[in-house]
N, C-alpha and C. Protein backbone atom coordinates (compact mmCIF):
# COMPACT_ATOMS: atom_id res chain seq x y z
N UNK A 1 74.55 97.52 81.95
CA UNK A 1 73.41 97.42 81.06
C UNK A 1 72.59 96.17 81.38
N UNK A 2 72.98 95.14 81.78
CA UNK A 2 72.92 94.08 81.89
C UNK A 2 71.80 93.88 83.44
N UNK A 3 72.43 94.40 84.15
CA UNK A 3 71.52 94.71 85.83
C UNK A 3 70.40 96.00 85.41
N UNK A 4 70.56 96.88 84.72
CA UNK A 4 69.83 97.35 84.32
C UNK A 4 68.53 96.22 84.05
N UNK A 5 68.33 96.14 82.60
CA UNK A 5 67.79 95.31 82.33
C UNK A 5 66.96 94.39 83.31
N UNK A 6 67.64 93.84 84.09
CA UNK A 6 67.02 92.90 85.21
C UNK A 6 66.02 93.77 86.38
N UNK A 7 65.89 95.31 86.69
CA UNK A 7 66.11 96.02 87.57
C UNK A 7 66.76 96.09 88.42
N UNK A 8 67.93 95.51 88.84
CA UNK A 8 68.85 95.29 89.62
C UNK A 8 69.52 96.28 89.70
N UNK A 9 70.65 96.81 90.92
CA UNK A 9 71.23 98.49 91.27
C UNK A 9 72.53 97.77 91.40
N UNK A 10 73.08 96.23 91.84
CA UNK A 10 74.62 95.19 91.80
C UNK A 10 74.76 93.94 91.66
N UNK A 11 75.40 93.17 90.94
CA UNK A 11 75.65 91.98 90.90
C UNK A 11 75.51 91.27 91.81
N UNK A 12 75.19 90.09 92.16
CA UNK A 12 75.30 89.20 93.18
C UNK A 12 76.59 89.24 93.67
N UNK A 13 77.45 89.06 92.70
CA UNK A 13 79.42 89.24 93.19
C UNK A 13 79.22 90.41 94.53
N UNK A 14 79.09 91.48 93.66
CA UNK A 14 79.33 93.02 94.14
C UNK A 14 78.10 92.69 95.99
N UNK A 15 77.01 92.03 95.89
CA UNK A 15 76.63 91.72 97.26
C UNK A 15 77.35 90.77 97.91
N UNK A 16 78.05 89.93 97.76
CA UNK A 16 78.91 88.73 98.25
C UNK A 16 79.95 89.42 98.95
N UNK A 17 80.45 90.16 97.93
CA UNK A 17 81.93 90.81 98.34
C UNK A 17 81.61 91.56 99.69
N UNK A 18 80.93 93.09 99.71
CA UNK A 18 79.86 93.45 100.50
C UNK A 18 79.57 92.87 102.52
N UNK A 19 79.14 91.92 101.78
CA UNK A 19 78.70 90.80 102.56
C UNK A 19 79.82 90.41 103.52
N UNK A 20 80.31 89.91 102.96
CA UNK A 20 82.13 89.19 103.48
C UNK A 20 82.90 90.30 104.12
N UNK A 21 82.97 91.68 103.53
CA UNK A 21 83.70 92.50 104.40
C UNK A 21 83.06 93.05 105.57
N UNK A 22 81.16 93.28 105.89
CA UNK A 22 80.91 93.25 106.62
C UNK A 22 80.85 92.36 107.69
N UNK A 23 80.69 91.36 107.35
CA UNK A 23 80.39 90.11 108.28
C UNK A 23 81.91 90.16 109.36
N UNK A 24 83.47 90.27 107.95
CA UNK A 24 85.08 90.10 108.57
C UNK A 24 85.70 91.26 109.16
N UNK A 25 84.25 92.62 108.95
CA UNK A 25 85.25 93.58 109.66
C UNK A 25 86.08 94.21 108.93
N UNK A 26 86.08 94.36 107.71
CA UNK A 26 87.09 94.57 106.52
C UNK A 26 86.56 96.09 105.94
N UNK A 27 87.31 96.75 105.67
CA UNK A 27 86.94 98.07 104.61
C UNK A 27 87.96 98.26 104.00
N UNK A 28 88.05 99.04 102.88
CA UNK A 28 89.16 99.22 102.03
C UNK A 28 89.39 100.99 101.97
N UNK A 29 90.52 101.42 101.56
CA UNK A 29 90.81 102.45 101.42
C UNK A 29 91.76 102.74 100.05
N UNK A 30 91.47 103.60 99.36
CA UNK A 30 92.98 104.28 98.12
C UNK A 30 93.64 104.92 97.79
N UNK A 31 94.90 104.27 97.47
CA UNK A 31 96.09 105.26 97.25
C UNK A 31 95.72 105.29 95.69
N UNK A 32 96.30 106.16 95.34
CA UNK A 32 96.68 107.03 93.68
C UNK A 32 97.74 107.64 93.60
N UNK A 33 98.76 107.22 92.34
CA UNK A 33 99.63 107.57 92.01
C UNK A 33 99.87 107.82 90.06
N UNK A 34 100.92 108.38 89.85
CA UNK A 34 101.13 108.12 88.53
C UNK A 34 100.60 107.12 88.05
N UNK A 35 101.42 105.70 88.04
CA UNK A 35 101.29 104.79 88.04
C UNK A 35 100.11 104.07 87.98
N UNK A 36 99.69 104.43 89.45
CA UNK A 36 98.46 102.93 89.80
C UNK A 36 97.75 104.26 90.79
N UNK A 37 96.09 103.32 90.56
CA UNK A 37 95.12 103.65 91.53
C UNK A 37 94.94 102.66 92.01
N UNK A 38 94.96 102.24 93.65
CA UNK A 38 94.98 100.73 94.42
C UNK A 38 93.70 100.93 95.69
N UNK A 39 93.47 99.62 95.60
CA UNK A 39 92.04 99.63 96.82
C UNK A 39 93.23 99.05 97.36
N UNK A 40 93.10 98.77 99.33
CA UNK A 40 93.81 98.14 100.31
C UNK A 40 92.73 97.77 101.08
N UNK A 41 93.29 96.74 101.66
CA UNK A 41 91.92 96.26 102.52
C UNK A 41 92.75 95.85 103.87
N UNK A 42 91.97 96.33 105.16
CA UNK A 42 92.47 96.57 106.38
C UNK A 42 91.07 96.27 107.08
N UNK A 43 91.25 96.43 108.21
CA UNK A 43 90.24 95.79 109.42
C UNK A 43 89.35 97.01 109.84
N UNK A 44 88.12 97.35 110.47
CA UNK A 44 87.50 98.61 110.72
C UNK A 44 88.26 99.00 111.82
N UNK A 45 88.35 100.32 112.26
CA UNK A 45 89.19 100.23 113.35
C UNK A 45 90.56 100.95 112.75
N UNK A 46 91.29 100.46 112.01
CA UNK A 46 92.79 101.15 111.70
C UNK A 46 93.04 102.25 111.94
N UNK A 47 93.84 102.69 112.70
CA UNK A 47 94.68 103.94 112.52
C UNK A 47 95.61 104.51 110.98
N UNK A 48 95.83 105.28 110.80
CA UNK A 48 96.57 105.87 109.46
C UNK A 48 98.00 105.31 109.61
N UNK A 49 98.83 104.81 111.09
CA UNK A 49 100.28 104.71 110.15
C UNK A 49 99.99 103.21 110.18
N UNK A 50 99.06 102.24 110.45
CA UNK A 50 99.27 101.02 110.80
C UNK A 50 98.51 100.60 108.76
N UNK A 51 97.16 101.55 108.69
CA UNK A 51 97.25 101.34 107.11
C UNK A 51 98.19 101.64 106.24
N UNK A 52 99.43 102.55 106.42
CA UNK A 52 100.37 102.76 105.42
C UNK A 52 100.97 101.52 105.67
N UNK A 53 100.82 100.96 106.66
CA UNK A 53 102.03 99.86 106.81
C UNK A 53 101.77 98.77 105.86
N UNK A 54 100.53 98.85 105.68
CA UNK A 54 99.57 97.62 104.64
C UNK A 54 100.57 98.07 103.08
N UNK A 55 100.80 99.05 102.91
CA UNK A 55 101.79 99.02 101.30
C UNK A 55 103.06 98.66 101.71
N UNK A 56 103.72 99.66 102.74
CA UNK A 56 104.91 98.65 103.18
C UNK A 56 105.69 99.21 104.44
N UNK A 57 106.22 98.76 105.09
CA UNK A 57 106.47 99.23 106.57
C UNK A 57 107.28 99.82 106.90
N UNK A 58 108.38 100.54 105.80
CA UNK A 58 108.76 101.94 105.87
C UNK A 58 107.52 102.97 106.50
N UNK A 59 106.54 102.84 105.49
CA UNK A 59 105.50 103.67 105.63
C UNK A 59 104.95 104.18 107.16
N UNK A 60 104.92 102.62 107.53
CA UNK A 60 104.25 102.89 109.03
C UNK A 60 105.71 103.32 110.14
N UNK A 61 106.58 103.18 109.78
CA UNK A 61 107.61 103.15 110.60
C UNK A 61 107.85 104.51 110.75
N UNK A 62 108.13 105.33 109.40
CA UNK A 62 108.40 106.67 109.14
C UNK A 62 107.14 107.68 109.27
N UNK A 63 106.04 107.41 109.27
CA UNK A 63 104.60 107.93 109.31
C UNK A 63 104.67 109.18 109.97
N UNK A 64 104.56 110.26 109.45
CA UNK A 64 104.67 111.67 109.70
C UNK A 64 102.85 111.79 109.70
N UNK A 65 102.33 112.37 108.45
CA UNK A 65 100.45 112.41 108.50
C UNK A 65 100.11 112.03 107.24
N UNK A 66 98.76 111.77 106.85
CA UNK A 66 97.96 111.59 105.86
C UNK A 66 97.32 112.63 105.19
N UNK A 67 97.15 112.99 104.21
CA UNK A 67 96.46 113.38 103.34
C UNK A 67 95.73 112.79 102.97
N UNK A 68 93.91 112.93 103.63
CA UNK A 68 92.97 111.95 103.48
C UNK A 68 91.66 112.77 102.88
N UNK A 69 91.13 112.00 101.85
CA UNK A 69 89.90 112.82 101.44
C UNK A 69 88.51 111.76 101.15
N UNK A 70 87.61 112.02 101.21
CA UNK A 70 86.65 110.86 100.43
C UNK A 70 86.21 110.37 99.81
N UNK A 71 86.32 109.67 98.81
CA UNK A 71 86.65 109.23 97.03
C UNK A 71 85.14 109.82 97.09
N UNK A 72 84.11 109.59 97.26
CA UNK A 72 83.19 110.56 96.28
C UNK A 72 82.98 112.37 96.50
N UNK A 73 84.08 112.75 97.10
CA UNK A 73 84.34 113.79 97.51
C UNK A 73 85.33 114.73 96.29
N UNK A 74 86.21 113.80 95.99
CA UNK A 74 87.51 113.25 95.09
C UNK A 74 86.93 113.66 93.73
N UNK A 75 86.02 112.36 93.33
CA UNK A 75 85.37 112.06 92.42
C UNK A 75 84.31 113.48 92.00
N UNK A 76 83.73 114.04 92.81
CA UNK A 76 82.67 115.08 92.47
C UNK A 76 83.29 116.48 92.54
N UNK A 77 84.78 116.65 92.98
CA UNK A 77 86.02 117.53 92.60
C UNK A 77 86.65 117.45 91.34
N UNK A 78 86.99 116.07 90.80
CA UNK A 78 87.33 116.01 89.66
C UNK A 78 89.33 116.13 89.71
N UNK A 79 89.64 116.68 90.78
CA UNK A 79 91.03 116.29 91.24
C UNK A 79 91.46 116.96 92.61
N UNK A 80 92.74 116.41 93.20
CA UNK A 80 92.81 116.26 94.41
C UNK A 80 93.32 117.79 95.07
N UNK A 81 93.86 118.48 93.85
CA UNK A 81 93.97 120.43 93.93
C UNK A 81 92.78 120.61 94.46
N UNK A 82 91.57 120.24 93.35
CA UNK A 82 90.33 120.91 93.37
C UNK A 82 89.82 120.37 94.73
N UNK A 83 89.86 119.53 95.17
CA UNK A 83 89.49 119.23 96.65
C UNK A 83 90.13 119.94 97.61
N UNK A 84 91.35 120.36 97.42
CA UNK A 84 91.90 120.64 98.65
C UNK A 84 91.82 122.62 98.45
N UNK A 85 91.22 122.99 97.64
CA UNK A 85 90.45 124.39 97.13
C UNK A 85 89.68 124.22 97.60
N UNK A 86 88.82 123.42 97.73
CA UNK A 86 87.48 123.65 98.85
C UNK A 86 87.29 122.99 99.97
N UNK A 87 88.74 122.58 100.46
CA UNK A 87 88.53 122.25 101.88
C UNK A 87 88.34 120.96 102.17
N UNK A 88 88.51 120.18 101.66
CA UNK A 88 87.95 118.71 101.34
C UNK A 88 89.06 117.57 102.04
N UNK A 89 90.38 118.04 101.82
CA UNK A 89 90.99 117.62 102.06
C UNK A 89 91.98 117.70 103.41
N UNK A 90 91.81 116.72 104.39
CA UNK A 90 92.32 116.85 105.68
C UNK A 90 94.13 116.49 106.07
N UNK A 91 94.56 116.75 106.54
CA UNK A 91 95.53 116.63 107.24
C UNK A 91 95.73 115.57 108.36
N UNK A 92 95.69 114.50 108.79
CA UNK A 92 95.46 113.68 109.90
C UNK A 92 96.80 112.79 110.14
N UNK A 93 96.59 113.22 111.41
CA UNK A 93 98.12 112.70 112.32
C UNK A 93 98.00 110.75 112.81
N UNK A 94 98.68 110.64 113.68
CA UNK A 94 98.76 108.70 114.50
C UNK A 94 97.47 108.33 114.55
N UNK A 95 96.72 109.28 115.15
CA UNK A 95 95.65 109.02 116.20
C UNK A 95 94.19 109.01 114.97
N UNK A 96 94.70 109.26 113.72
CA UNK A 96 93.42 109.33 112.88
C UNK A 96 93.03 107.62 112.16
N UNK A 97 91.55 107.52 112.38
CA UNK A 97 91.17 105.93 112.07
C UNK A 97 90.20 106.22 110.64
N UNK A 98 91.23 105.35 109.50
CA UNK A 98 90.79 104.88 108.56
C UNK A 98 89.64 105.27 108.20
N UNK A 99 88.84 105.53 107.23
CA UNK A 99 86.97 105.10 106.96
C UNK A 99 87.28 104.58 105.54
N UNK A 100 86.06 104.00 105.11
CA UNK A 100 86.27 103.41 104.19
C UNK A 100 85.99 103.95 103.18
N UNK A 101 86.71 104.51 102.68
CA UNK A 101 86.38 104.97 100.90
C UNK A 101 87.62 106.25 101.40
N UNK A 102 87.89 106.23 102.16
CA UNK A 102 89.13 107.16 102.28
C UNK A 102 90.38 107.42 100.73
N UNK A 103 90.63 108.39 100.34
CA UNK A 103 91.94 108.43 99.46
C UNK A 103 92.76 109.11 100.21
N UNK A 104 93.81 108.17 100.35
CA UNK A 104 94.76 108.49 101.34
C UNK A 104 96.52 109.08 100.63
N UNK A 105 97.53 109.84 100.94
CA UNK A 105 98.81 110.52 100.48
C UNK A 105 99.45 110.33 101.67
N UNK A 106 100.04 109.28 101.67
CA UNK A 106 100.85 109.14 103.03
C UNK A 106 102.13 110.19 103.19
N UNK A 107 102.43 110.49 104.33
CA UNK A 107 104.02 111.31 104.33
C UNK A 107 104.38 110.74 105.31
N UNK A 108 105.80 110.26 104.84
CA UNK A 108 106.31 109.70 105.78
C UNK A 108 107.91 109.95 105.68
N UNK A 109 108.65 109.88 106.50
CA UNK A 109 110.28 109.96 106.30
C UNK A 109 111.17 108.47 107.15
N UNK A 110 111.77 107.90 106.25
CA UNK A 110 112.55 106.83 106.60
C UNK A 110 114.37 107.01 106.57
């Protein structure tokens, strides 16, 4: 309401932040669970088992494929069934690299 008001579309923060991950090469990606919905932040460039490794290195060790979709893909599905009903949702093996806004379902066996 507040940037509203100003005509503004993001905070100065929200350009800083922005800013800093472009400048470092940085993008983030999310997992979702019961529990927790988590941003991760990794380098441009990543492969899928080297980002599972970013939660913990079972992950990358055991890394079978990803279940990867694109949060406003996600988001305009309304859930991750309904995405994968219309196709939305990919399958991606070693060789698949990160993007950023990715929601990622790791499978892995340790």
């Amino acid at each position: 309401m507040f940037l509203d008001d100003l005509g503004l579309k993001e905070s100065g923060l929200e350009k800083l932040i922005k800013a800093s991950y472009r400048i470092l090469g940085l993008q983030s990606f999310l997992t979702s669970g019961e529990d927790e919905t988590r941003a991760w932040t990794i380098k441009i460039g990543t492969k899928a088992p080297q980002a599972a490794g970013k939660i913990h290195t079972d992950f990358e060790r055991g890394f079978i494929k990803a279940e990867v979709v694109n949060y406003k893909d996600l988001l305009e599905q309304g859930s991750l069934a309904a995405a994968r009903e219309k196709g939305l949702v990919g399958m991606e093996g070693k060789e698949y690299v990160v993007k950023d806004g990715d929601v990622i379902l790791f499978r892995f066996n340790v």
